[in-house]
N, C-alpha and C. Protein backbone atom coordinates (compact mmCIF):
# COMPACT_ATOMS: atom_id res chain seq x y z
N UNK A 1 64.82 46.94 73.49
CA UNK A 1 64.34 48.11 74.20
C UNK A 1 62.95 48.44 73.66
N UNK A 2 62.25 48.46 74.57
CA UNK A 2 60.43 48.93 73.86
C UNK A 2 60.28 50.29 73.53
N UNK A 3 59.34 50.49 73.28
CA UNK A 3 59.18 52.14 72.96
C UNK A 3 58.93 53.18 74.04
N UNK A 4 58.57 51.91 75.05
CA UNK A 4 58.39 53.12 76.47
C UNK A 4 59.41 53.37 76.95
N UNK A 5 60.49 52.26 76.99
CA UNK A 5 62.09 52.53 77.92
C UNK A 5 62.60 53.41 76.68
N UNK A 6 62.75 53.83 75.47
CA UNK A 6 63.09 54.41 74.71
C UNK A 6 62.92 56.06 75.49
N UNK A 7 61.66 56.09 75.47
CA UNK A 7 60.74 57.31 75.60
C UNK A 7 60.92 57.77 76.89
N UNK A 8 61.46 57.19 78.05
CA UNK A 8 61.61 57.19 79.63
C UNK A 8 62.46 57.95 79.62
N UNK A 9 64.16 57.32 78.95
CA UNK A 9 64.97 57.41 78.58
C UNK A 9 65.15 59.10 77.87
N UNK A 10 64.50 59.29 77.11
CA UNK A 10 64.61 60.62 76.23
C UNK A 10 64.53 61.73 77.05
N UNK A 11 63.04 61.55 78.09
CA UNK A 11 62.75 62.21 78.63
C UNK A 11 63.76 62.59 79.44
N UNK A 12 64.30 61.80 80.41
CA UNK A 12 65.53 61.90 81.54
C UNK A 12 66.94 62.97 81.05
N UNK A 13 67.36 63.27 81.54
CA UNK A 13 68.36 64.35 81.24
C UNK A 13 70.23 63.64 81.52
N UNK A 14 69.57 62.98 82.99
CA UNK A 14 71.03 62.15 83.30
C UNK A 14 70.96 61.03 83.85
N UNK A 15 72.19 59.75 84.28
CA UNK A 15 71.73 59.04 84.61
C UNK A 15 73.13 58.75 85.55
N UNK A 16 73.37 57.46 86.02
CA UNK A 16 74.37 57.20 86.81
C UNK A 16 74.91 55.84 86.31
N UNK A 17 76.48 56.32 85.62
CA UNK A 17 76.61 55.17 85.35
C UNK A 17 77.64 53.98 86.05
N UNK A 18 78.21 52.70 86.46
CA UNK A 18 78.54 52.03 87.28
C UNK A 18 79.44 51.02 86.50
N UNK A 19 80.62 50.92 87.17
CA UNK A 19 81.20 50.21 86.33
C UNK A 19 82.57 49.08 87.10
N UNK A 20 82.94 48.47 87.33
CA UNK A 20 83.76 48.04 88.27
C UNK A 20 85.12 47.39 87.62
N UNK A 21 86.33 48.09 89.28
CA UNK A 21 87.35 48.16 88.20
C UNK A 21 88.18 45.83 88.23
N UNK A 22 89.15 45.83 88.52
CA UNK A 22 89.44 44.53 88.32
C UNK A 22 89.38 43.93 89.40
N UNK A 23 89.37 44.28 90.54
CA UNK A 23 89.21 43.88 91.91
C UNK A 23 87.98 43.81 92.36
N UNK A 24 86.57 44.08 91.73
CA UNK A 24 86.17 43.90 91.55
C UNK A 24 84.82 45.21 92.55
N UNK A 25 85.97 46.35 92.59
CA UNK A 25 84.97 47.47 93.45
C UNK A 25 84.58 48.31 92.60
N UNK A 26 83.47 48.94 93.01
CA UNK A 26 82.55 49.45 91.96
C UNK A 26 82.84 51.16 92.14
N UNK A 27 82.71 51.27 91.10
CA UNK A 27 82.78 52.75 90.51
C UNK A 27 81.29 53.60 90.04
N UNK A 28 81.37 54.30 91.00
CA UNK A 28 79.61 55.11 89.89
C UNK A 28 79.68 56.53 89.55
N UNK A 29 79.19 56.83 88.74
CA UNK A 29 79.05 58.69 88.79
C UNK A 29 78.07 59.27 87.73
N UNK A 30 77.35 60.61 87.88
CA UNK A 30 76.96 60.95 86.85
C UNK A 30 77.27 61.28 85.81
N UNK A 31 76.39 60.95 84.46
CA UNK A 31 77.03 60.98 83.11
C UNK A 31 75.43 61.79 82.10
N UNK A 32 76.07 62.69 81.48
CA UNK A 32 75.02 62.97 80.24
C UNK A 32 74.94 61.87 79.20
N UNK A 33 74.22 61.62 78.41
CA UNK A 33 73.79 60.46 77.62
C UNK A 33 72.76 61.04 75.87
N UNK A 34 73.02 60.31 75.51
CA UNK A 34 72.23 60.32 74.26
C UNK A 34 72.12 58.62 73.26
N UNK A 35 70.18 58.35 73.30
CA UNK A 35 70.04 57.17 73.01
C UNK A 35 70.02 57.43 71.47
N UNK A 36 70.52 56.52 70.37
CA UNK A 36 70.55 56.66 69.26
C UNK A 36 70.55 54.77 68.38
N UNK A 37 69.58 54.82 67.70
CA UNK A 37 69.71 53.51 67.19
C UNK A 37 69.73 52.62 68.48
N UNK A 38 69.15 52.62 70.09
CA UNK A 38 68.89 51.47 70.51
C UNK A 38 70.15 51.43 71.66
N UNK A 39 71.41 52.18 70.76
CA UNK A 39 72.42 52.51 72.03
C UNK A 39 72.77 52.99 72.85
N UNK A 40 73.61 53.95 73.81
CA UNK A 40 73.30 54.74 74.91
C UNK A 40 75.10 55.06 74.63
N UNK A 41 75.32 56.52 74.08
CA UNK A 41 76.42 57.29 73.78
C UNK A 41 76.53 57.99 75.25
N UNK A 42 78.17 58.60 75.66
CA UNK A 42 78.30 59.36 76.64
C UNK A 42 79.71 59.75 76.52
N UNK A 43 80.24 61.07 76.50
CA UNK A 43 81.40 61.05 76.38
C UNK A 43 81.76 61.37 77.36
N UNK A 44 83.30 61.74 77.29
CA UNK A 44 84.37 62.35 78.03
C UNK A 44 84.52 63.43 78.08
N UNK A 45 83.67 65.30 77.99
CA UNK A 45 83.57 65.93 77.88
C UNK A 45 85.00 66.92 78.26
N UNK A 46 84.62 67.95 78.14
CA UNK A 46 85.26 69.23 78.17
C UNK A 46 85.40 69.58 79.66
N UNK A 47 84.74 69.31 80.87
CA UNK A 47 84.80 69.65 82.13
C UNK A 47 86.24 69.51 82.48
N UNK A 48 86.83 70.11 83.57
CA UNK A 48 88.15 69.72 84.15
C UNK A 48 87.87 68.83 84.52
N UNK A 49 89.25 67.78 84.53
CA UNK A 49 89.48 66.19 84.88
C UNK A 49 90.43 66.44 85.47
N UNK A 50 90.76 65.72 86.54
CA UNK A 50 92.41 65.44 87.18
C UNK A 50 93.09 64.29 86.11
N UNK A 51 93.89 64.84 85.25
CA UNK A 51 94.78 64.01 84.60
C UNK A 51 94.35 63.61 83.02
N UNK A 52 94.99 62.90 82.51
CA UNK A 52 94.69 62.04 81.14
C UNK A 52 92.67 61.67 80.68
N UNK A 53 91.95 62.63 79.91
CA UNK A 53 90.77 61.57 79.94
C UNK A 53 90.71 60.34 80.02
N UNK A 54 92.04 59.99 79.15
CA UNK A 54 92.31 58.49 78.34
C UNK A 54 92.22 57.88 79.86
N UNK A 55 92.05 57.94 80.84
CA UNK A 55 93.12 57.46 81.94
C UNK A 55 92.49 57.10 83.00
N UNK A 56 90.70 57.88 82.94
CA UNK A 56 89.80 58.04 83.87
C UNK A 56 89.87 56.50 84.46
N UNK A 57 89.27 56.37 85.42
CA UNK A 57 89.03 55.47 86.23
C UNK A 57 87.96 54.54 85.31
N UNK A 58 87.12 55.25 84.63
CA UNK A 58 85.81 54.68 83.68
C UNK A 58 86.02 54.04 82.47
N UNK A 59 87.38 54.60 82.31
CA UNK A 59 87.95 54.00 81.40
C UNK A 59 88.66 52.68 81.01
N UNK A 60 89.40 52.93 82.70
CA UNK A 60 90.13 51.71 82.76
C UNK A 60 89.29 50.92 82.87
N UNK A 61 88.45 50.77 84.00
CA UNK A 61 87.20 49.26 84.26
C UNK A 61 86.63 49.01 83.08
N UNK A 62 86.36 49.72 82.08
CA UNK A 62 85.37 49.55 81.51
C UNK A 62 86.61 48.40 80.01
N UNK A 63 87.85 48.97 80.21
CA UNK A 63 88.88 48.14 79.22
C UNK A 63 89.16 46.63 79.54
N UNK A 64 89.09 46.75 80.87
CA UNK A 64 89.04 45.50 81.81
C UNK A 64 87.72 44.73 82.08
N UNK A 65 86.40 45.47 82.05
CA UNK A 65 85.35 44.64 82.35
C UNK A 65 84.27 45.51 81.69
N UNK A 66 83.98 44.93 80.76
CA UNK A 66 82.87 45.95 79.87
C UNK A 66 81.93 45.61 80.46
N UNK A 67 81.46 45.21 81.26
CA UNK A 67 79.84 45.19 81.68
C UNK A 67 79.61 46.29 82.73
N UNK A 68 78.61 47.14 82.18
CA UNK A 68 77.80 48.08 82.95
C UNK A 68 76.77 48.74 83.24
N UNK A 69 76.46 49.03 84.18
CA UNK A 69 74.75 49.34 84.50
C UNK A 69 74.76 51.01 84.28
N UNK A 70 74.02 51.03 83.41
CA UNK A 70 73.51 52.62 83.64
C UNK A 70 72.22 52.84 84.39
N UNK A 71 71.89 53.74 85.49
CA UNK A 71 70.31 53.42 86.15
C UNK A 71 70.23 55.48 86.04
N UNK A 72 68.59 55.59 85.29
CA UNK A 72 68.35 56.57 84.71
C UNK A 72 66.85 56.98 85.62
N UNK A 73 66.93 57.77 86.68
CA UNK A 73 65.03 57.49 87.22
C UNK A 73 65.15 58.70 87.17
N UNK A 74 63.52 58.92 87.40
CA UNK A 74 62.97 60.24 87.38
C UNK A 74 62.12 60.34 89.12
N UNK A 75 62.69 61.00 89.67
CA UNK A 75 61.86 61.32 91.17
C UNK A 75 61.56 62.90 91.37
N UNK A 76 60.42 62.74 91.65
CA UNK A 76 59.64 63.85 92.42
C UNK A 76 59.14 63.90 93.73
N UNK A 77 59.62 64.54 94.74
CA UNK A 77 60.04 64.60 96.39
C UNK A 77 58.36 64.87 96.62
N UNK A 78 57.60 65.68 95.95
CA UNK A 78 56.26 65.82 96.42
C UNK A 78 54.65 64.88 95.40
N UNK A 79 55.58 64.19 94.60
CA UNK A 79 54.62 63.32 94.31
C UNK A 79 55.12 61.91 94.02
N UNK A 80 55.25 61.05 94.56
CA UNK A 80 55.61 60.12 94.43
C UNK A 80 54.89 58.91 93.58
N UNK A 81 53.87 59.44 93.59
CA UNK A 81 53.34 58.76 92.54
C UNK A 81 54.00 58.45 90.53
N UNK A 82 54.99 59.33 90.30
CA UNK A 82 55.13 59.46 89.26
C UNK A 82 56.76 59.03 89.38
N UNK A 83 57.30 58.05 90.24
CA UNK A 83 58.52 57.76 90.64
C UNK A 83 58.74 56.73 89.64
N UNK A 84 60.04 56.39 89.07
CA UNK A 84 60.18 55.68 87.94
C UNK A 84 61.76 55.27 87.89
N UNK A 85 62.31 54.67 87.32
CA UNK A 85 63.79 53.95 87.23
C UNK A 85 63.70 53.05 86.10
N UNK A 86 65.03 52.85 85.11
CA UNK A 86 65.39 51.84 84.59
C UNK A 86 66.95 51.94 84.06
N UNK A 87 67.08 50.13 84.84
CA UNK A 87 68.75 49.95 84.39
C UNK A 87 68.69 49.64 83.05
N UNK A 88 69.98 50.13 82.37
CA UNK A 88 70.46 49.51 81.39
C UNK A 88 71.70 49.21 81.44
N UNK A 89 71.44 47.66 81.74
CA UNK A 89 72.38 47.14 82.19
C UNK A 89 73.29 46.16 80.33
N UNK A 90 74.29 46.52 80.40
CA UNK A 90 74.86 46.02 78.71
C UNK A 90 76.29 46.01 78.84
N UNK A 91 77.10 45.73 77.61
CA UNK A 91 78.91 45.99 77.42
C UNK A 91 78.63 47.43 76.76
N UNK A 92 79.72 48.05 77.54
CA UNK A 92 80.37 49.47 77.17
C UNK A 92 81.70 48.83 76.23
N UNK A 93 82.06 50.30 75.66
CA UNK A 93 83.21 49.86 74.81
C UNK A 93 83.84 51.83 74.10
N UNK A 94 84.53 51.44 73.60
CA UNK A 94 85.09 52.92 73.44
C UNK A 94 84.54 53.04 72.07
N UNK A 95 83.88 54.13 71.28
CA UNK A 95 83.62 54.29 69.78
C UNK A 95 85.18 54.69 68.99
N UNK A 96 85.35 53.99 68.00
CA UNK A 96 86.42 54.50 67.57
C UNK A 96 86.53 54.89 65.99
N UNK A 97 85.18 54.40 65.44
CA UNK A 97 84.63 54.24 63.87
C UNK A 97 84.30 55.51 63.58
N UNK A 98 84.97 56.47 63.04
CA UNK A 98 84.53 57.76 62.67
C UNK A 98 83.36 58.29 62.36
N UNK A 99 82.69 57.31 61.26
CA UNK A 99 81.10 57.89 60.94
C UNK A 99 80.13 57.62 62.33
N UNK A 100 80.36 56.31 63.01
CA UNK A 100 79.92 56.12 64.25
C UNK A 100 79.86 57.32 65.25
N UNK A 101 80.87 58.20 65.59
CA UNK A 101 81.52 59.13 66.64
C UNK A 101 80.32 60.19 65.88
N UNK A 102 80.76 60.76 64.76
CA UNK A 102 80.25 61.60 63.99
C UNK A 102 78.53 61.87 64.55
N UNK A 103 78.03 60.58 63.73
CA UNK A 103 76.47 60.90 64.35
C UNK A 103 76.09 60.75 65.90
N UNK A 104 77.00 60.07 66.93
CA UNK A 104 76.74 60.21 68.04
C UNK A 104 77.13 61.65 68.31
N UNK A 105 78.23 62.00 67.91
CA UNK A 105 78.11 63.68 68.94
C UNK A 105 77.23 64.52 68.78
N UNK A 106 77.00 64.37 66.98
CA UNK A 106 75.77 65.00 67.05
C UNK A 106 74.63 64.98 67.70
N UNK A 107 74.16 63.98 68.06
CA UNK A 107 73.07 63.73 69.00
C UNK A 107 73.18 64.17 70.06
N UNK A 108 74.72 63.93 70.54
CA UNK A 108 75.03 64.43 72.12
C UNK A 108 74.42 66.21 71.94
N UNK A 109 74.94 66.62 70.97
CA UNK A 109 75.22 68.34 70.63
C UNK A 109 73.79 68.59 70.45
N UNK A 110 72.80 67.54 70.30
CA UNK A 110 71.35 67.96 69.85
C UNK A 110 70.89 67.91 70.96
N UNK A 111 71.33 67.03 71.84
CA UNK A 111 70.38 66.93 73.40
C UNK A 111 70.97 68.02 74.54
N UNK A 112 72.01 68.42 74.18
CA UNK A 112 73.11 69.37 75.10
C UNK A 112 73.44 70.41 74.81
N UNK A 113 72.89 71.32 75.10
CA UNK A 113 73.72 72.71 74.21
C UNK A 113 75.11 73.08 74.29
N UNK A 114 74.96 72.52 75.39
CA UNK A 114 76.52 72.46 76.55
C UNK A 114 78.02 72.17 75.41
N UNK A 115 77.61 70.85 74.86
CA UNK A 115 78.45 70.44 73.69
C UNK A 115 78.35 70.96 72.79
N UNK A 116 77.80 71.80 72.35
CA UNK A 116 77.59 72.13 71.32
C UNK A 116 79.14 73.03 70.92
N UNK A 117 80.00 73.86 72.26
CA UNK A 117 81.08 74.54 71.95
C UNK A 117 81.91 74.03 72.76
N UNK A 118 81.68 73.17 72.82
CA UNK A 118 83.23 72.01 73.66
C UNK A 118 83.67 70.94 72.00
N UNK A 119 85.09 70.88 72.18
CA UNK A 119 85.64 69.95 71.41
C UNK A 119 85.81 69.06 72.18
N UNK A 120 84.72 67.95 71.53
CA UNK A 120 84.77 66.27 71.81
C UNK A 120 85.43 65.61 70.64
N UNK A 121 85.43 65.95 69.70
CA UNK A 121 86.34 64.98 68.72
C UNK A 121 87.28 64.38 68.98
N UNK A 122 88.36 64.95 69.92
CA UNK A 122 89.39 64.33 70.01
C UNK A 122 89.67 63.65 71.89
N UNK A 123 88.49 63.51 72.15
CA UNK A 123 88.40 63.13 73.34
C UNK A 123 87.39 61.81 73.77
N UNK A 124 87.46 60.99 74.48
CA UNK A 124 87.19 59.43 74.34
C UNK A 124 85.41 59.45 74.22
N UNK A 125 84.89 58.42 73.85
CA UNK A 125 83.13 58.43 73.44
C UNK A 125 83.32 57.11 73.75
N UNK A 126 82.28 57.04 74.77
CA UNK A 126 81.82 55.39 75.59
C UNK A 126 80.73 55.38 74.87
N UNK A 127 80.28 54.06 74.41
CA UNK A 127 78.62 53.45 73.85
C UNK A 127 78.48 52.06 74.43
N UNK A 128 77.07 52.20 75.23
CA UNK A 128 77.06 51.17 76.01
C UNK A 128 75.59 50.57 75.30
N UNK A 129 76.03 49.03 74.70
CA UNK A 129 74.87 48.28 74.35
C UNK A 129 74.16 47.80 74.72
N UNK A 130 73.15 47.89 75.13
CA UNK A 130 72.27 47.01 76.04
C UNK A 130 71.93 45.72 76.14
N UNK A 131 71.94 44.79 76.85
CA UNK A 131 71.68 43.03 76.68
C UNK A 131 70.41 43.14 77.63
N UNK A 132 70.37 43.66 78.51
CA UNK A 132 68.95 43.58 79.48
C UNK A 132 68.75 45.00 80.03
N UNK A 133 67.44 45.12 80.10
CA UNK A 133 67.18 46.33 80.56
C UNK A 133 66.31 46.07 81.55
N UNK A 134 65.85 46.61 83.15
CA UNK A 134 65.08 46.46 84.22
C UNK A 134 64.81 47.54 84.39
N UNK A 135 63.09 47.86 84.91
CA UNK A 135 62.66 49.41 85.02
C UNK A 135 61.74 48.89 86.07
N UNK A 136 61.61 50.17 86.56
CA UNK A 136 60.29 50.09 87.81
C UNK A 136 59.66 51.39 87.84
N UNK A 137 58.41 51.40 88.31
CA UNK A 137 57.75 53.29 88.12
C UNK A 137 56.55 53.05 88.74
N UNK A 138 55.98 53.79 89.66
CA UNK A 138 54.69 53.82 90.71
C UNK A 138 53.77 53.02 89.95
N UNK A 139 53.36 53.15 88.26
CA UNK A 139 52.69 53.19 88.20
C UNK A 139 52.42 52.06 86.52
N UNK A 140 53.14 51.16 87.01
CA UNK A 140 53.79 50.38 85.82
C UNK A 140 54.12 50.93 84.48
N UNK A 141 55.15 49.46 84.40
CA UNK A 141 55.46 50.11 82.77
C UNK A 141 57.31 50.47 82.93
N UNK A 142 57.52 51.25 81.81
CA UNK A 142 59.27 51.20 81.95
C UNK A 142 59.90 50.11 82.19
């Protein structure tokens, strides 16, 4: 990851992430994020869910087929000039290493105020590694 997709990345607030289950149909939705050490953290938050977090749909594909695209752009309807995108496309996987979880929520809790009074500890943390990353932006670069 360069220092500009780093920095693209920071800037952005959310992204959409995609994941497909064994049959091979695709799943997408929005997700909050936090890049740390190169990786891309996202949990299972506090929002109402229909059912089990453990259980989500994102969950399952992702137990079954860890490969997934996260695509993160930034658009502006009256200037298009400053239009921008990049996948990060990598294996997801569940965090389960305590000191690991630890400094990711924090990060989550540093980029989100939102988390900051939701209990995530005991609720699932996706980290998706990157193997390739693809960006595009009016005006090169990313």
């Amino acid at each position: 990851m360069t220092p500009e997709q780093a920095a693209f990345l920071e800037r952005q607030r959310s992204g959409r992430l995609a994941t497909v289950d064994p049959r091979g149909q695709p799943h997408a939705l929005p997700i909050c994020y936090a890049l740390l050490d190169g990786v891309v953290y996202t949990p299972i938050d506090g929002k109402p869910k229909s059912g089990d977090p453990r259980e989500l749909r994102r969950i399952r594909n992702i137990l079954a087929n860890p490969k997934v695209c996260l695509v993160v752009d930034h658009y502006e309807d009256a200037e298009w000039s400053n239009l921008a995108w990049l996948q990060v496309r990598g294996e997801a996987s569940l965090v389960e290493e305590a000191e690991e979880r630890t400094r990711a929520l924090a990060a989550l809790r540093a980029r989100y105020r939102q988390y900051r009074a939701m209990d995530l500890e005991g609720l699932p943390l996706l980290k998706i590694t990157p193997t390739r990353l693809v960006g595009w932006s009016w005006k090169g670069g990313v």
